[in-house]
Protein backbone atom coordinates (compact mmCIF):
# COMPACT_ATOMS: atom_id res chain seq x y z
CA UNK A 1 115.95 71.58 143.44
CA UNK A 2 115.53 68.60 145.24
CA UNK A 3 117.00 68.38 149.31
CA UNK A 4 120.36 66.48 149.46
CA UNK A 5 120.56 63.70 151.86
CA UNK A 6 122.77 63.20 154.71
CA UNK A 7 124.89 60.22 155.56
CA UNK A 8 123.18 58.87 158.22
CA UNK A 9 126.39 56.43 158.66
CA UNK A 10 128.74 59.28 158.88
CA UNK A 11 126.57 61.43 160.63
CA UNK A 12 126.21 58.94 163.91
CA UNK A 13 130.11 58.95 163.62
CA UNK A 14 131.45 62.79 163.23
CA UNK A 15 130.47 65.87 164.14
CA UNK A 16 131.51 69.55 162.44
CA UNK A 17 132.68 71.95 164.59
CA UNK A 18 132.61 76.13 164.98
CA UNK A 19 135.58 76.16 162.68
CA UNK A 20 134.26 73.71 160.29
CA UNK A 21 136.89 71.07 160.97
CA UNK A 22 135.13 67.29 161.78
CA UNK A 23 135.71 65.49 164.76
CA UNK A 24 135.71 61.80 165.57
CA UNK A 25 135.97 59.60 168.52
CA UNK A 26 139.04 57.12 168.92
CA UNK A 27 138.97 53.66 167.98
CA UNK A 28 139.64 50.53 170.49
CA UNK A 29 137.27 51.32 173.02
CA UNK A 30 134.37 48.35 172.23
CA UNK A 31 135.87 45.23 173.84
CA UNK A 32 139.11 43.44 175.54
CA UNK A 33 139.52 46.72 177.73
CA UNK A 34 141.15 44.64 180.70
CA UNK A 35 144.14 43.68 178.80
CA UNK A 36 144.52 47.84 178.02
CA UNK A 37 146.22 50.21 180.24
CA UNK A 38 144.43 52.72 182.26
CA UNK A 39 146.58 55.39 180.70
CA UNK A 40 145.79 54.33 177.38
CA UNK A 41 141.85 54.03 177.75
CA UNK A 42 141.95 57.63 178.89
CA UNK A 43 143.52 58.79 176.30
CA UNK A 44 140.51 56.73 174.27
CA UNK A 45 137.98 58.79 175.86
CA UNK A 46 139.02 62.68 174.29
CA UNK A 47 138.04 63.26 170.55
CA UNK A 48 140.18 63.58 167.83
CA UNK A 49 140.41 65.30 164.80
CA UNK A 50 139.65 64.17 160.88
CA UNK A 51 142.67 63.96 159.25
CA UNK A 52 143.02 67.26 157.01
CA UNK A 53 143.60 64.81 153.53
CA UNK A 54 140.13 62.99 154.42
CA UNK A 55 138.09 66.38 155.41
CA UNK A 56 136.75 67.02 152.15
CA UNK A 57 135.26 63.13 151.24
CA UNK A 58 133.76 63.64 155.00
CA UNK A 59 131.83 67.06 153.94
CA UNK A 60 130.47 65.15 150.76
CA UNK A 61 128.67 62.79 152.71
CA UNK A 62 127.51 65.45 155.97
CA UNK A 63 126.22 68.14 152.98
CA UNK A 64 124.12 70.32 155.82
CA UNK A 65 127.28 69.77 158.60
């Protein structure tokens, strides 16, 4: 049986945890940051969960996650 390949795409962008949910970084935080709050770039910074209806097409592509 031949190895299964990884997403290297996905793989660069989420990350499985203990529990075997997937985590993901916020979006917005690549360019025009001085017209954004302070508040709102901090809240940029923390992780946030994949959404529970996308989980499963994320596993497909992160097979050894």
């Amino acid at each position: 049986m031949p190895k299964m390949k990884t997403n290297r795409a996905a793989a660069k962008r989420f990350k499985v945890t203990g529990s075997g949910r997937i985590r993901r970084s916020k979006c917005g935080l690549n360019h025009c940051m001085q017209e954004k709050s302070k508040k709102r770039l901090r809240r940029l910074r923390k992780n946030d969960m994949v959404d529970s209806a996308m989980e499963k097409r994320v596993k497909l592509l992160l097979p050894y996650g």
